[in-house]
PDB file of N, CA and C in Angstrom:
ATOM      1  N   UNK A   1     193.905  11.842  91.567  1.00  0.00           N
ATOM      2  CA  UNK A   1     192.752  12.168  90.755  1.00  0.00           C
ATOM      3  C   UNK A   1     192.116  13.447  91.304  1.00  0.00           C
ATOM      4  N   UNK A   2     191.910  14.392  90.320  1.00  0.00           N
ATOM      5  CA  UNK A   2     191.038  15.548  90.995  1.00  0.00           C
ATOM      6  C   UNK A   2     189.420  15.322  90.170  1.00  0.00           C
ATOM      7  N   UNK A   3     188.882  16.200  90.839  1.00  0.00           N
ATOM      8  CA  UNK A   3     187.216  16.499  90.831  1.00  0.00           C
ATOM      9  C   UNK A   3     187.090  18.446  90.415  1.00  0.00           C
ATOM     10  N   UNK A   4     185.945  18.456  89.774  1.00  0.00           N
ATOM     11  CA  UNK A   4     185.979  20.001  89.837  1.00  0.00           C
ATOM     12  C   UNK A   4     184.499  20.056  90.352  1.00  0.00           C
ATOM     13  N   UNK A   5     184.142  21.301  91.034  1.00  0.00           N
ATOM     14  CA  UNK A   5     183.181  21.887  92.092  1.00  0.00           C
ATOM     15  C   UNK A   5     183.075  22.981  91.459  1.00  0.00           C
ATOM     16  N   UNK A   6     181.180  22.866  91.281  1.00  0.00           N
ATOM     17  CA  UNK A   6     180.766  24.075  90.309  1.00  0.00           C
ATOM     18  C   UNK A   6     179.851  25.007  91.786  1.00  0.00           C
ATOM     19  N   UNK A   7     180.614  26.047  92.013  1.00  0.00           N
ATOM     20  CA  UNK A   7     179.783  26.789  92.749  1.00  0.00           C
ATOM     21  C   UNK A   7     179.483  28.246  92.370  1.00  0.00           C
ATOM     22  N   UNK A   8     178.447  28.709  92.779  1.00  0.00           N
ATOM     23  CA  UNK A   8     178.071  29.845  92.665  1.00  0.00           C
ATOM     24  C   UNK A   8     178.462  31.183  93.760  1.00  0.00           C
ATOM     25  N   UNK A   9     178.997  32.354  93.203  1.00  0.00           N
ATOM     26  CA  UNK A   9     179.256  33.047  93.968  1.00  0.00           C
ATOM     27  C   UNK A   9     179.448  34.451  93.648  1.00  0.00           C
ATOM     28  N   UNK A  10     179.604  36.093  94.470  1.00  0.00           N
ATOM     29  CA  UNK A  10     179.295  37.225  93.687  1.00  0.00           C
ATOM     30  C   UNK A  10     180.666  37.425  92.299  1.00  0.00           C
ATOM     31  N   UNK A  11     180.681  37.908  91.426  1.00  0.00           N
ATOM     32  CA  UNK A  11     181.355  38.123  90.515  1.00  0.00           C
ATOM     33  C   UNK A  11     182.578  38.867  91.558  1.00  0.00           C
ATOM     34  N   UNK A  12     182.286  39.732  92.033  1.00  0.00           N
ATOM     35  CA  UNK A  12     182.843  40.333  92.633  1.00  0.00           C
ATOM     36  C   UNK A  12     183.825  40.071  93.979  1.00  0.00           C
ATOM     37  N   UNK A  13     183.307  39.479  94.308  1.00  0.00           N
ATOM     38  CA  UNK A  13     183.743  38.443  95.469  1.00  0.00           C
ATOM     39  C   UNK A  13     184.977  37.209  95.304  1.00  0.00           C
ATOM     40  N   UNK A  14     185.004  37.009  93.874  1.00  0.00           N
ATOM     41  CA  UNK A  14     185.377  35.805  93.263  1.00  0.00           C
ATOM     42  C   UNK A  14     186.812  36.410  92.980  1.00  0.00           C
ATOM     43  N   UNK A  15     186.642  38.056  92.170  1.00  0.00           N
ATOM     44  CA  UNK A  15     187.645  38.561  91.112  1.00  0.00           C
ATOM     45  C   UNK A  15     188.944  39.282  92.675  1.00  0.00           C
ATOM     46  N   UNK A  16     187.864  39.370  93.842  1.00  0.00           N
ATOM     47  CA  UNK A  16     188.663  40.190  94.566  1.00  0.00           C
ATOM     48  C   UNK A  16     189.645  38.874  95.998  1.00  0.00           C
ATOM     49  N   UNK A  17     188.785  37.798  95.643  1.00  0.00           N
ATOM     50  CA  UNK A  17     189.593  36.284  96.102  1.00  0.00           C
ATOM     51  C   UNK A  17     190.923  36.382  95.119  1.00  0.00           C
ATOM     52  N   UNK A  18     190.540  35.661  93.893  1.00  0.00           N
ATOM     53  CA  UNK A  18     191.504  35.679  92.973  1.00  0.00           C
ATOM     54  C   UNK A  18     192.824  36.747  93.227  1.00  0.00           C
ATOM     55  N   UNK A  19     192.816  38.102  93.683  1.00  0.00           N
ATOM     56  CA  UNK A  19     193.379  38.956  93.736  1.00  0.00           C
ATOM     57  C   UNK A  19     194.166  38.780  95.001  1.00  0.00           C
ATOM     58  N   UNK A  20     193.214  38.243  95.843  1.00  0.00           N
ATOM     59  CA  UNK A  20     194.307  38.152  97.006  1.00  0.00           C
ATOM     60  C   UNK A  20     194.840  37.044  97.018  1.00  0.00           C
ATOM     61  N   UNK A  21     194.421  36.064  96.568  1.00  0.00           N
ATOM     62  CA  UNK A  21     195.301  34.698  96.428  1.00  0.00           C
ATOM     63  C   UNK A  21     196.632  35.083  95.466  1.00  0.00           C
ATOM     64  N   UNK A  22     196.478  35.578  94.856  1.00  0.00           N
ATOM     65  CA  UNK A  22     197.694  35.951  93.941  1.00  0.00           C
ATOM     66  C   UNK A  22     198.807  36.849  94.876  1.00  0.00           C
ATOM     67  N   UNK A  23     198.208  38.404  95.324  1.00  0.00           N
ATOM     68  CA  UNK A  23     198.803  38.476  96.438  1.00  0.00           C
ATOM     69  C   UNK A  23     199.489  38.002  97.086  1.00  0.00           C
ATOM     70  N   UNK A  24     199.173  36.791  97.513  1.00  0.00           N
ATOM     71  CA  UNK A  24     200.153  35.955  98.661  1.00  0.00           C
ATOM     72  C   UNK A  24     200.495  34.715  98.056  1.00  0.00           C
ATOM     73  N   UNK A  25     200.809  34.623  96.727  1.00  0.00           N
ATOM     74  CA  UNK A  25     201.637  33.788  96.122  1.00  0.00           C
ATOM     75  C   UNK A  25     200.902  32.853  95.611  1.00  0.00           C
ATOM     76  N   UNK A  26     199.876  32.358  95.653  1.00  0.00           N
ATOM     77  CA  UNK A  26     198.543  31.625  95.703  1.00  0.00           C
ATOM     78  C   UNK A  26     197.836  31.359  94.710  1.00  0.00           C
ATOM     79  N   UNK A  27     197.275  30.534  94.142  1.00  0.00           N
ATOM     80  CA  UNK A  27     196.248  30.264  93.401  1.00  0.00           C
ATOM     81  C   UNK A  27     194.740  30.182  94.290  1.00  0.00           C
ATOM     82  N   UNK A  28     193.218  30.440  93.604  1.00  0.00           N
ATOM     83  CA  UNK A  28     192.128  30.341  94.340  1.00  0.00           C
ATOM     84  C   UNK A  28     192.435  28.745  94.758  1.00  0.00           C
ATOM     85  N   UNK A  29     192.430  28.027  93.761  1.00  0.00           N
ATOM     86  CA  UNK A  29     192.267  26.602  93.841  1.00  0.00           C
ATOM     87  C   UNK A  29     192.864  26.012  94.721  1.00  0.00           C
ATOM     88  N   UNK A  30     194.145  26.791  95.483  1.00  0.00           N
ATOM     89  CA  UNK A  30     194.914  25.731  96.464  1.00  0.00           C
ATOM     90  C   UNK A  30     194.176  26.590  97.780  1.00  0.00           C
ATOM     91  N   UNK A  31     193.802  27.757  97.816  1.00  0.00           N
ATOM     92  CA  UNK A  31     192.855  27.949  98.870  1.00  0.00           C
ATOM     93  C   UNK A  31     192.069  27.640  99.126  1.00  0.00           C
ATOM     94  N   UNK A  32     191.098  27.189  97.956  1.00  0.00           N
ATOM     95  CA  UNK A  32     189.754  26.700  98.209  1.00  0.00           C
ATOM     96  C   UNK A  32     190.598  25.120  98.499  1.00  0.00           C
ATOM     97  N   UNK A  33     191.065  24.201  98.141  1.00  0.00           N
ATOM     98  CA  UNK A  33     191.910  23.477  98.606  1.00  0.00           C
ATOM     99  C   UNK A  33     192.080  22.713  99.670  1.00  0.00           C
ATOM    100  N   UNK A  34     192.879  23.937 100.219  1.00  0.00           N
ATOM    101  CA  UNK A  34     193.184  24.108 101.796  1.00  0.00           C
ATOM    102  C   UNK A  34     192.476  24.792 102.983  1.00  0.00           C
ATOM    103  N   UNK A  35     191.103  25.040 102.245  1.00  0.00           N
ATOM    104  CA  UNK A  35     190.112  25.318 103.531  1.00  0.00           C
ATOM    105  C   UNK A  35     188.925  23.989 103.405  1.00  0.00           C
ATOM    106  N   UNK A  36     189.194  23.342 101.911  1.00  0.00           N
ATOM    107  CA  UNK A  36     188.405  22.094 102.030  1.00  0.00           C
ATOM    108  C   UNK A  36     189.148  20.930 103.210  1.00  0.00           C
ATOM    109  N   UNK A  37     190.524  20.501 102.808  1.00  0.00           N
ATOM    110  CA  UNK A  37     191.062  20.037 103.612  1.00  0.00           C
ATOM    111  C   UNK A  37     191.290  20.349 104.916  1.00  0.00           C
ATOM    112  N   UNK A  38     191.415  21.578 105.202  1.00  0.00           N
ATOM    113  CA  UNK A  38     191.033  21.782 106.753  1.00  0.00           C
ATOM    114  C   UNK A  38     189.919  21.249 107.677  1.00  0.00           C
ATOM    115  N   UNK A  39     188.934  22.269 106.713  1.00  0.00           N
ATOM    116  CA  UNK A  39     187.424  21.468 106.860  1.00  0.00           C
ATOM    117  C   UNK A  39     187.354  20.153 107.549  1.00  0.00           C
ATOM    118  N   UNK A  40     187.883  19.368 106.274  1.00  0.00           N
ATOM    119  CA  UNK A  40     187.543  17.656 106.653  1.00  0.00           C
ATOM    120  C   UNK A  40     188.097  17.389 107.813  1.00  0.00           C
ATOM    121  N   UNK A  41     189.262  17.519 107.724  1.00  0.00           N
ATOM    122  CA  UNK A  41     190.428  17.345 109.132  1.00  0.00           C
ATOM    123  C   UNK A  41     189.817  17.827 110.380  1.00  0.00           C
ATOM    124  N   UNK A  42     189.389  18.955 110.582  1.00  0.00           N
ATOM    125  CA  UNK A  42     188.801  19.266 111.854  1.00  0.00           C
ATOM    126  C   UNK A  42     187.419  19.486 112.345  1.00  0.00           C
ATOM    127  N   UNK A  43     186.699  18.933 111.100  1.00  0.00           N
ATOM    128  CA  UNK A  43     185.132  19.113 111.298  1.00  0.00           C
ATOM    129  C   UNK A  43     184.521  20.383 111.695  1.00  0.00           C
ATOM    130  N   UNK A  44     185.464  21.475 111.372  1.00  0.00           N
ATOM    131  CA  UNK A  44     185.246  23.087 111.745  1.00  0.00           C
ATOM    132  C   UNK A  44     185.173  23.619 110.618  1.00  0.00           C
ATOM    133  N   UNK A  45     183.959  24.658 110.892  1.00  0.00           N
ATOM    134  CA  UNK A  45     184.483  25.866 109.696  1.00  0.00           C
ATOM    135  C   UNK A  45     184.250  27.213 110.486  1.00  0.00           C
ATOM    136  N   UNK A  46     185.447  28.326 110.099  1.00  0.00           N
ATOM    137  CA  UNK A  46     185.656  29.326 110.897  1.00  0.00           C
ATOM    138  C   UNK A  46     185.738  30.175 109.513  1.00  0.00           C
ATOM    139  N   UNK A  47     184.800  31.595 110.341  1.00  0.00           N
ATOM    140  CA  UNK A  47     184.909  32.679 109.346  1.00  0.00           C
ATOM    141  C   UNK A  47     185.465  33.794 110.430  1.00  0.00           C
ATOM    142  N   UNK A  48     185.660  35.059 109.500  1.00  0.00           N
ATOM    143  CA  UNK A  48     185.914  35.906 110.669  1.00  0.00           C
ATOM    144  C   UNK A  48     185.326  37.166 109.259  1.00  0.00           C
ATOM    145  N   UNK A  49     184.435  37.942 110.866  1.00  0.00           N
ATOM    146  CA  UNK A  49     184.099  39.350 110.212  1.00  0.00           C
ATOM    147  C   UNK A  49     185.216  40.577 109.626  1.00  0.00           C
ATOM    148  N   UNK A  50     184.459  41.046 108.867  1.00  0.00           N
ATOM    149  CA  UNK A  50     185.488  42.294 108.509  1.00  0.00           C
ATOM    150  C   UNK A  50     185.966  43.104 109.392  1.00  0.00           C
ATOM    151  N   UNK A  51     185.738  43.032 110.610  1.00  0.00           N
ATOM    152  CA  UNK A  51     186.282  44.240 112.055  1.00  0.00           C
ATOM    153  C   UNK A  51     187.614  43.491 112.343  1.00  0.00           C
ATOM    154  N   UNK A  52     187.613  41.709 112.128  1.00  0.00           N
ATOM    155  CA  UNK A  52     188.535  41.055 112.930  1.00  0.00           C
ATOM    156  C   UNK A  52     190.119  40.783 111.966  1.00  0.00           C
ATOM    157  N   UNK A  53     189.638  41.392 110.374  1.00  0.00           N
ATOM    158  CA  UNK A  53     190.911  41.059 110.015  1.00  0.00           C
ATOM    159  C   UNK A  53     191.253  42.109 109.804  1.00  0.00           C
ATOM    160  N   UNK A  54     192.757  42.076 109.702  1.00  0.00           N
ATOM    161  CA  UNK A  54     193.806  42.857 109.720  1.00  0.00           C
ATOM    162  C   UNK A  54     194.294  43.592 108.595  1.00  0.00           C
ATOM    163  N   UNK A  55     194.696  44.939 107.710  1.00  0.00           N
ATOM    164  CA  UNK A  55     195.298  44.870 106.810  1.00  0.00           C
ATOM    165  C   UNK A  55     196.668  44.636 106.606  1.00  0.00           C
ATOM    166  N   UNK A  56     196.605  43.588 105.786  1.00  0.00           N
ATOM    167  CA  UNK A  56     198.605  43.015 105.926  1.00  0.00           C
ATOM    168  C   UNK A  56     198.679  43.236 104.481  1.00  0.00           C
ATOM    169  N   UNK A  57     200.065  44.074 104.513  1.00  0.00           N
ATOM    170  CA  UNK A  57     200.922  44.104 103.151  1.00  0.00           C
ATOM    171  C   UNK A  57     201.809  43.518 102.806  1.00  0.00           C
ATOM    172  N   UNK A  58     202.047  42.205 104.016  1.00  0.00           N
ATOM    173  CA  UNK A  58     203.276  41.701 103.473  1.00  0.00           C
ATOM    174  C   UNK A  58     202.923  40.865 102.615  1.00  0.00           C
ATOM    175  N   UNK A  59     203.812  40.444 101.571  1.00  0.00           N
ATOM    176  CA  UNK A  59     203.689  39.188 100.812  1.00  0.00           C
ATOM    177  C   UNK A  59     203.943  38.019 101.426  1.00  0.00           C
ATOM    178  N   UNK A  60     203.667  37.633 102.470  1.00  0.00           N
ATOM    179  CA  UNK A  60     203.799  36.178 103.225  1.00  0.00           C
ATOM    180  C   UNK A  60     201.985  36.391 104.247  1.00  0.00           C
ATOM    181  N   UNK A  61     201.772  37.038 103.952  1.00  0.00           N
ATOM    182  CA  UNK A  61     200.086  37.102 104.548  1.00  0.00           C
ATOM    183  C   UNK A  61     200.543  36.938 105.871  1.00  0.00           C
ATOM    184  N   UNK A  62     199.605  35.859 106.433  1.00  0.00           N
ATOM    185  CA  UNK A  62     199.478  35.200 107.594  1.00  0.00           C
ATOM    186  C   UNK A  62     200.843  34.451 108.383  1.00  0.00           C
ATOM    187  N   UNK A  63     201.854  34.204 107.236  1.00  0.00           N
ATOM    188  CA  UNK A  63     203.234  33.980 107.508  1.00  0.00           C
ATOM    189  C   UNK A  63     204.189  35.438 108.288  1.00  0.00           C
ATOM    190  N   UNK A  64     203.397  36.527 107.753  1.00  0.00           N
ATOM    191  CA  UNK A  64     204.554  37.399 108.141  1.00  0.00           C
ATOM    192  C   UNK A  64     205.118  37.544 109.679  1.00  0.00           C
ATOM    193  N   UNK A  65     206.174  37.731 109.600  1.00  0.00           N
ATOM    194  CA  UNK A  65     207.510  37.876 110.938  1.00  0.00           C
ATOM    195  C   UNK A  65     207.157  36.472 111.199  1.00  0.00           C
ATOM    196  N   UNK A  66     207.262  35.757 110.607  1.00  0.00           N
ATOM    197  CA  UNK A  66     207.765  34.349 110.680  1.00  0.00           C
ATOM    198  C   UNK A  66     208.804  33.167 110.415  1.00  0.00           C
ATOM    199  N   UNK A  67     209.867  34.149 109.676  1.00  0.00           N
ATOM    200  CA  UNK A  67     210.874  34.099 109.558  1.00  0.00           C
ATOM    201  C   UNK A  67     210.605  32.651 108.458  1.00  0.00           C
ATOM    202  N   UNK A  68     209.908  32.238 107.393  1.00  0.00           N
ATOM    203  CA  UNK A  68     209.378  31.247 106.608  1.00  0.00           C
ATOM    204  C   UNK A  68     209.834  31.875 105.174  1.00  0.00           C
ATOM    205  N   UNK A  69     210.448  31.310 104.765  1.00  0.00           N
ATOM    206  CA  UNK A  69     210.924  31.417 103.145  1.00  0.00           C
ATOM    207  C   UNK A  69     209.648  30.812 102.298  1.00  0.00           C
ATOM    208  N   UNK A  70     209.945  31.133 100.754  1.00  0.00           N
ATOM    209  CA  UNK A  70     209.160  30.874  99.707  1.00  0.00           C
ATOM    210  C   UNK A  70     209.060  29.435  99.963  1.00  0.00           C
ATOM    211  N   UNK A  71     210.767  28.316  99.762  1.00  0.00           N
ATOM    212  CA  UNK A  71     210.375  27.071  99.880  1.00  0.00           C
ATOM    213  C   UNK A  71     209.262  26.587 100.559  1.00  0.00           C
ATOM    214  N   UNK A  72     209.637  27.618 102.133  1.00  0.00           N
ATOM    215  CA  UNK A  72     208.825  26.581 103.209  1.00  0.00           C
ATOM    216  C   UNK A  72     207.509  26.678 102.617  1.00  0.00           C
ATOM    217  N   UNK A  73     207.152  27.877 102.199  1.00  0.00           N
ATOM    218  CA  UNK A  73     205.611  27.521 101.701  1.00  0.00           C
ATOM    219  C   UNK A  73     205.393  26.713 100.795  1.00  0.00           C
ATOM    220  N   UNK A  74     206.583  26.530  99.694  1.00  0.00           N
ATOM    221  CA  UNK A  74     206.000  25.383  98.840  1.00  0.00           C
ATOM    222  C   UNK A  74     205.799  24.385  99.482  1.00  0.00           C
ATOM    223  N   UNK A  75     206.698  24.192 100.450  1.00  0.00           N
ATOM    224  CA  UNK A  75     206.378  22.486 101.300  1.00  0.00           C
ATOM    225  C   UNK A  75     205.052  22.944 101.783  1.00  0.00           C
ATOM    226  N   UNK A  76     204.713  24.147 102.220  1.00  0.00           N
ATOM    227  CA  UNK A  76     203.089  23.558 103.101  1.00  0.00           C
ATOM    228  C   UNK A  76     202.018  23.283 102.047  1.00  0.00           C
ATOM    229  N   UNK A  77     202.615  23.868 100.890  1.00  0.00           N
ATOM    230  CA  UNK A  77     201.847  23.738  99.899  1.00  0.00           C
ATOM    231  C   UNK A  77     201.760  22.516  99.511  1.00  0.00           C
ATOM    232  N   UNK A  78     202.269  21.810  99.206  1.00  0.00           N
ATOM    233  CA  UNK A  78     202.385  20.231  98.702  1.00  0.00           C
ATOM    234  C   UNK A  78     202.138  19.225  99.932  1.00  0.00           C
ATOM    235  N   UNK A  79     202.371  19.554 100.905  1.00  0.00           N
ATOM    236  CA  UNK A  79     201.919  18.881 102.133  1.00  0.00           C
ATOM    237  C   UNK A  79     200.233  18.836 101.986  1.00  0.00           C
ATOM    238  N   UNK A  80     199.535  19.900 101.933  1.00  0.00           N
ATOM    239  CA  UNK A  80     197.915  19.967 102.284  1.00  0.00           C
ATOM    240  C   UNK A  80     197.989  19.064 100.811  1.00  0.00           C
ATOM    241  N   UNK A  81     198.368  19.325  99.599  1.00  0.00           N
ATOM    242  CA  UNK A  81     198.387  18.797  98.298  1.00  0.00           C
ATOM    243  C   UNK A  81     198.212  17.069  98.641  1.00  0.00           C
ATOM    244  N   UNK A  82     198.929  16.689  99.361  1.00  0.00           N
ATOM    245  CA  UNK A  82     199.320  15.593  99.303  1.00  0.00           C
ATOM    246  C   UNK A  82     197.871  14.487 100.483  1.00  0.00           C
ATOM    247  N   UNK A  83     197.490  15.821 101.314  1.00  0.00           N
ATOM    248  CA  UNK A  83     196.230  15.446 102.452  1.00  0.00           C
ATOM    249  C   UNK A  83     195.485  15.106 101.439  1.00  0.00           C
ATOM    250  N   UNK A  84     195.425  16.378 100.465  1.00  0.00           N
ATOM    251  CA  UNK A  84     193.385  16.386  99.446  1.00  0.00           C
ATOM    252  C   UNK A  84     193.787  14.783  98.677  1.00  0.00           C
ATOM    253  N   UNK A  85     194.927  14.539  98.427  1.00  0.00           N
ATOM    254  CA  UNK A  85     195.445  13.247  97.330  1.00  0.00           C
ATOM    255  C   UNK A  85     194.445  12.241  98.191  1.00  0.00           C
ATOM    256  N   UNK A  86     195.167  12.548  99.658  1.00  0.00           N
ATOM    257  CA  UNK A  86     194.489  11.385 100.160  1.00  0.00           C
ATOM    258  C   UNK A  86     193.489  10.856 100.589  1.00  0.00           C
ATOM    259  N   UNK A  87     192.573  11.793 100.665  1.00  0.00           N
ATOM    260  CA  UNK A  87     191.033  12.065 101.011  1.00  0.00           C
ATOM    261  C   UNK A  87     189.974  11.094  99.601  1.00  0.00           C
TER     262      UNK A  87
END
């Protein structure tokens, strides 16, 4: 069963998420997702300033030189999928 979450946020901010979630293969929804499920799981929430990230062009983001295929991401994808199921 899913739920939908009405939040507020800059137009701008939203269109340039969207953009990078796509970027890296992604929908917003499985990011927002998978930082909810993180969340719960570790009772943390971590941001990082604009000095601390990196510009990456690869299409595997945070995967890159990780030697991780498309599949494997679908599995991590359906894995967190399968956490939010269970929450």
């Amino acid at each position: 069963m899913t739920s939908t979450i009405i939040l507020k946020t800059d137009s701008k901010l939203k269109q340039k998420a969207q953009q990078t979630a796509e970027e890296l293969g992604l929908t917003l929804t499985s990011v927002i997702n998978g930082y909810l499920s993180d969340f719960v799981e570790t009772k943390k929430i971590t941001f990082q300033t604009k000095k601390n990230i990196k510009q990456n062009t690869d299409p595997y983001g945070i995967f890159a030189g990780a030697n991780i295929t498309e599949d494997d991401i679908d599995s991590i994808t359906k894995s967190w999928m399968k956490k939010i199921d269970a929450i």
